[in-house]
C-alpha atoms as a PDB file:
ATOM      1  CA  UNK A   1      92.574  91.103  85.006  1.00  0.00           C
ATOM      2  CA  UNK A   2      94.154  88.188  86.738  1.00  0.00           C
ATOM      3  CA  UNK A   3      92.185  86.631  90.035  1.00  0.00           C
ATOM      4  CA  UNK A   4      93.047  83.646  92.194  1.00  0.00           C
ATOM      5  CA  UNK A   5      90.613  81.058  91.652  1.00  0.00           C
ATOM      6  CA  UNK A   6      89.941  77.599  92.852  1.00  0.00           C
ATOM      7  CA  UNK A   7      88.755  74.599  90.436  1.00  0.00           C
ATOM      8  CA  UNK A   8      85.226  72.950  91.655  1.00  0.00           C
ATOM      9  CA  UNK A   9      83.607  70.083  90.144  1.00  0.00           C
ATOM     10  CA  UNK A  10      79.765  71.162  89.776  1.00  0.00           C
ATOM     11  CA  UNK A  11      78.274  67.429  89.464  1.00  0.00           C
ATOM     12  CA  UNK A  12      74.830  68.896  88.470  1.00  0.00           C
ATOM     13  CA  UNK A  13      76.337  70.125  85.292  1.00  0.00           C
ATOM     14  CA  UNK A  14      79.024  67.352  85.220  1.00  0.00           C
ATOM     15  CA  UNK A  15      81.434  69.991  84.200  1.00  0.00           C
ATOM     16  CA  UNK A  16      84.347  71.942  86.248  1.00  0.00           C
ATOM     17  CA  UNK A  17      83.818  75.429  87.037  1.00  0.00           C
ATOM     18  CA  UNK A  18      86.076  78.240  88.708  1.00  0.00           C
ATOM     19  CA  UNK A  19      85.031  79.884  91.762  1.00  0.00           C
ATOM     20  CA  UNK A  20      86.553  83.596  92.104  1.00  0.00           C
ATOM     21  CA  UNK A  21      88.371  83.800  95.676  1.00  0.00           C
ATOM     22  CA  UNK A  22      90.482  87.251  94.744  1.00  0.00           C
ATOM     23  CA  UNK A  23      91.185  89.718  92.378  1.00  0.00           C
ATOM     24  CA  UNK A  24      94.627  91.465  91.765  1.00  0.00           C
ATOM     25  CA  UNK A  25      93.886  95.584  92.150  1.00  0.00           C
ATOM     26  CA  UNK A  26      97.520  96.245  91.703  1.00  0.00           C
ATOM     27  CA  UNK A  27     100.907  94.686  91.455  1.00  0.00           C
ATOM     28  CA  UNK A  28     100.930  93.667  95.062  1.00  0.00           C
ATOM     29  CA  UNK A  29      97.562  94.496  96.632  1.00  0.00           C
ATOM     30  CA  UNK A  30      94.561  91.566  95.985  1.00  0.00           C
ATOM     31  CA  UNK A  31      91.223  91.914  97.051  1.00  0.00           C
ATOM     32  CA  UNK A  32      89.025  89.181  98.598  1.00  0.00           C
ATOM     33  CA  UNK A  33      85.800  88.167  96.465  1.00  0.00           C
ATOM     34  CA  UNK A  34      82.951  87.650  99.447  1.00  0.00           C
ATOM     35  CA  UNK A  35      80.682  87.253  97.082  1.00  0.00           C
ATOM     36  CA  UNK A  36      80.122  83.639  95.328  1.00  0.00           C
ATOM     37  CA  UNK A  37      81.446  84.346  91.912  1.00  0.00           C
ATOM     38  CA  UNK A  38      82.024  81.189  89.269  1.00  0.00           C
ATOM     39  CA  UNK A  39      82.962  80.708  85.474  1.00  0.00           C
ATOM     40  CA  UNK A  40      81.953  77.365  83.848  1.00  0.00           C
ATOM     41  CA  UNK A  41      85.030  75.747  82.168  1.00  0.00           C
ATOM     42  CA  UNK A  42      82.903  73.761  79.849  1.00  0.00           C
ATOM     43  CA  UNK A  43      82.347  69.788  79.358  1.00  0.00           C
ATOM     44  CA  UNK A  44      85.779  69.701  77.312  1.00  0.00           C
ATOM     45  CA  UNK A  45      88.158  70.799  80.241  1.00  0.00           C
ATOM     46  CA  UNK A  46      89.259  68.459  83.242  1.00  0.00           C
ATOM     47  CA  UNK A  47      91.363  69.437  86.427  1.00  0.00           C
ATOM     48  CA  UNK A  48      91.766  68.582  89.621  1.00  0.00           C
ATOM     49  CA  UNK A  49      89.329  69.489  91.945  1.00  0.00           C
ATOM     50  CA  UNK A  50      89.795  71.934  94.704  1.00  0.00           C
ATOM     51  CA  UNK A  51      93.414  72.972  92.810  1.00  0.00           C
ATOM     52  CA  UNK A  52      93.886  76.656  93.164  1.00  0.00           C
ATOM     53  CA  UNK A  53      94.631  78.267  89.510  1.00  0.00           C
ATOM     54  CA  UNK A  54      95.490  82.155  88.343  1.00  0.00           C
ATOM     55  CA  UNK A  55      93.246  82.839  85.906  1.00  0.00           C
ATOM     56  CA  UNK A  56      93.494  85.785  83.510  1.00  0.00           C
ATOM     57  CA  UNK A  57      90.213  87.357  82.140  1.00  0.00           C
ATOM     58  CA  UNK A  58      90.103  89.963  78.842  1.00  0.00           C
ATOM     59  CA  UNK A  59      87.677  93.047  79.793  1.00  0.00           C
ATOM     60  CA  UNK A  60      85.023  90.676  78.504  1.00  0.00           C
ATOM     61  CA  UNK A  61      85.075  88.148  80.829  1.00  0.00           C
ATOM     62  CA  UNK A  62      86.765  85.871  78.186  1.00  0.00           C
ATOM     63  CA  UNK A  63      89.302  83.342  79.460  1.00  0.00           C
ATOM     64  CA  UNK A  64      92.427  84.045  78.335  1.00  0.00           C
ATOM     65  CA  UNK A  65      95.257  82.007  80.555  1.00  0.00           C
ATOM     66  CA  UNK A  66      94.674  79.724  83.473  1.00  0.00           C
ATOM     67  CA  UNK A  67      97.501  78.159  85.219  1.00  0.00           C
ATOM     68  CA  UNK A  68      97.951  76.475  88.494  1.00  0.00           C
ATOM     69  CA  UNK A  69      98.648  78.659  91.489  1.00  0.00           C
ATOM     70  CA  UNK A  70     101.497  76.215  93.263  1.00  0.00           C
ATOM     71  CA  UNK A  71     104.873  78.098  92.115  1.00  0.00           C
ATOM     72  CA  UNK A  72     102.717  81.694  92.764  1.00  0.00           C
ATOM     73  CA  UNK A  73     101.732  80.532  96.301  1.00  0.00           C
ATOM     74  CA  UNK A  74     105.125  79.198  97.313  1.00  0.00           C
ATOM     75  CA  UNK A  75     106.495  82.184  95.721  1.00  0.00           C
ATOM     76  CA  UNK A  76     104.456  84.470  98.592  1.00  0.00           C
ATOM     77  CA  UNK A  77     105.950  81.541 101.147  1.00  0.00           C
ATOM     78  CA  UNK A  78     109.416  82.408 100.696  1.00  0.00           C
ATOM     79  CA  UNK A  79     109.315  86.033  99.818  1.00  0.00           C
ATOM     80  CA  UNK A  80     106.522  87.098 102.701  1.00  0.00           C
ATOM     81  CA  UNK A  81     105.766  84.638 104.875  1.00  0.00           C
ATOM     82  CA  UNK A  82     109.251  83.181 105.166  1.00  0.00           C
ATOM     83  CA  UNK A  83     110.925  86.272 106.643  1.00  0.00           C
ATOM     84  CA  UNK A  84     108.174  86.824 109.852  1.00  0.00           C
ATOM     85  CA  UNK A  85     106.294  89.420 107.810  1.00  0.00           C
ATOM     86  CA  UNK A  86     103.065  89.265 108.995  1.00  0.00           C
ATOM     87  CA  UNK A  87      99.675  91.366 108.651  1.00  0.00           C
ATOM     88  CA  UNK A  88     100.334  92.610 112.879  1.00  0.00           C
ATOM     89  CA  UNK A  89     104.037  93.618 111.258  1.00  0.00           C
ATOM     90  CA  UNK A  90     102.861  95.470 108.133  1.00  0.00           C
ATOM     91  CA  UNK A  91     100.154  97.472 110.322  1.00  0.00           C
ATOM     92  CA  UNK A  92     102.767  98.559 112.681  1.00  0.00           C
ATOM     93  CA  UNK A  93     104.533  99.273 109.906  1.00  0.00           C
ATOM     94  CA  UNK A  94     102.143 101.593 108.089  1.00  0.00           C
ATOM     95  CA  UNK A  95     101.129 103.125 111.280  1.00  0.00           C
ATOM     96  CA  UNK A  96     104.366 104.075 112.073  1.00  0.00           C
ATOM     97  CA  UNK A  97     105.288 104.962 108.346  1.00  0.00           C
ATOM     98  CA  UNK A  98     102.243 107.491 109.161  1.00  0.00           C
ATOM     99  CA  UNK A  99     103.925 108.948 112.230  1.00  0.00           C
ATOM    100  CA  UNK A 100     106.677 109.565 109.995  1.00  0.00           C
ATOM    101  CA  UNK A 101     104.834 111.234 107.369  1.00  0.00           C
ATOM    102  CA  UNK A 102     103.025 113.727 109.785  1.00  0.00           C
ATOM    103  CA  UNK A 103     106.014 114.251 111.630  1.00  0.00           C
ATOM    104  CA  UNK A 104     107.997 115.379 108.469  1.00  0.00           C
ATOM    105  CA  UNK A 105     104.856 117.314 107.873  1.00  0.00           C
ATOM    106  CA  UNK A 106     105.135 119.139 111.015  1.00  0.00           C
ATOM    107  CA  UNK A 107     108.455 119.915 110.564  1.00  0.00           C
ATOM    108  CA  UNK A 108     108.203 121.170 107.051  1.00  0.00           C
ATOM    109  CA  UNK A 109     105.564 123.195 108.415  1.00  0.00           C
ATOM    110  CA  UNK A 110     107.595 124.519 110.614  1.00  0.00           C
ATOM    111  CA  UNK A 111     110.671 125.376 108.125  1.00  0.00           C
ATOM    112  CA  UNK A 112     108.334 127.096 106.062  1.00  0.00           C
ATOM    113  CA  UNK A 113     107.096 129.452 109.539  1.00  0.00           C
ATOM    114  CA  UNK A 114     110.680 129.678 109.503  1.00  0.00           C
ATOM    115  CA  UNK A 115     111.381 130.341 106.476  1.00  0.00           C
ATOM    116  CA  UNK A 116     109.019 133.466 106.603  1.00  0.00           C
ATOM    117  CA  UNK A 117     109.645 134.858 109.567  1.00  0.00           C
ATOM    118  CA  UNK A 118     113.208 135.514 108.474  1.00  0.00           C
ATOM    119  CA  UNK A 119     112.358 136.591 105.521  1.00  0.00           C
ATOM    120  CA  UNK A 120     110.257 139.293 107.326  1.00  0.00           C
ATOM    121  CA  UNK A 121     112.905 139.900 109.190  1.00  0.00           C
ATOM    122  CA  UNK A 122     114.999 140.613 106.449  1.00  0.00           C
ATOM    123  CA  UNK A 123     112.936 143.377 104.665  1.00  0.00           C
ATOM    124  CA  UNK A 124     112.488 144.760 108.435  1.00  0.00           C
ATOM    125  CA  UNK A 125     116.653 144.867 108.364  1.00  0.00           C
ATOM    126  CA  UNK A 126     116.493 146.497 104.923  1.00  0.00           C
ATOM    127  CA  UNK A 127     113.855 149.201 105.834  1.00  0.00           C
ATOM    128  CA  UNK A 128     116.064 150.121 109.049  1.00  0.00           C
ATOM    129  CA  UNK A 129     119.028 150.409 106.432  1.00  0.00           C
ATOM    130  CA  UNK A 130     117.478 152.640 104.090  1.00  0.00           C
ATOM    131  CA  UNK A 131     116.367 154.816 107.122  1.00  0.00           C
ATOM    132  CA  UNK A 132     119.622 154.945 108.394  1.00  0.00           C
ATOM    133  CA  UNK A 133     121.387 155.782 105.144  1.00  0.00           C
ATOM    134  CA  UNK A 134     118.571 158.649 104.568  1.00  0.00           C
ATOM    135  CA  UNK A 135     119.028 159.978 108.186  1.00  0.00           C
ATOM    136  CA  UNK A 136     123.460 159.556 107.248  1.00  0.00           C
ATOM    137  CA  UNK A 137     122.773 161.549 104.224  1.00  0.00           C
ATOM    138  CA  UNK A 138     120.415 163.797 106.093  1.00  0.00           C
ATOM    139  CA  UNK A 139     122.849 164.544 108.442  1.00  0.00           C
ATOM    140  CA  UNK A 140     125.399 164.711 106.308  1.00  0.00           C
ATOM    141  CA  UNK A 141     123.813 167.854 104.282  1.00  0.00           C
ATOM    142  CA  UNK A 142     122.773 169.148 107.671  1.00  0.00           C
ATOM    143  CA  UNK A 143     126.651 169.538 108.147  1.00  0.00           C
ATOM    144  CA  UNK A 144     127.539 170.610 105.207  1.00  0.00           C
ATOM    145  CA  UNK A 145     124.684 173.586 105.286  1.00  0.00           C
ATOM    146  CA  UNK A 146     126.244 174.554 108.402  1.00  0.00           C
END
């Protein structure tokens, strides 16, 4: 699972450790981390401190990749924050993604009403057809018995 961490020097320890800031839930939705979450980096490993890093963890919790966050954060710079899209924008547009979908659901709604009622209306045209050809052919024996 990949998260967004930054580097911290813990000078009790005299070692660096990463604190957890989010996680990635999907391609393009993170997740905060409110609580306090860190990963010791061990004596070995040096880095700047404060530097913000993408970290990859196995399904252990094993370290797998860590690399530093710059090109991934100006990346969201020029591809979000660049064009005006901002978290106001994206509500109105969910909201009124949401009107959308429960107008389209209204109206499908309403096709499918549709939809039955003249299909009702059909059998109701084929009943009054079959009663008209019986009373034709009624009539038409009543004729010929005459």
């Amino acid at each position: 699972m990949l998260y967004l961490a930054q580097v911290r020097k813990n000078d009790f320890l005299d070692q660096y450790e990463l604190r957890l800031l989010a996680r990635q839930e999907e391609e393009h939705l993170w997740v905060l981390i409110t609580e306090e979450s860190l990963i010791l980096l061990g004596k070995g490993n040096t880095m700047s401190d404060n530097l913000l890093v993408l970290l990859e963890l196995s399904a252990t919790g094993e370290i797998e990749k860590i690399e530093d966050a710059t090109n991934w954060v100006l990346y969201l710079v020029k591809t979000y924050l660049s064009t005006g899209i901002t978290p106001d924008f994206l509500q109105e547009e969910t909201e009124r993604a949401e009107q959308w979908r429960q107008n389209l659901t209204l109206q499908n709604q309403d096709l499918a009403r549709r939809t039955l009622e003249l299909e009702a209306r059909r059998e109701q045209i084929q009943a009054l057809e079959e009663t008209l050809k019986k009373e034709r052919n009624g009539l038409c024996q009543d004729n010929r018995d005459s």
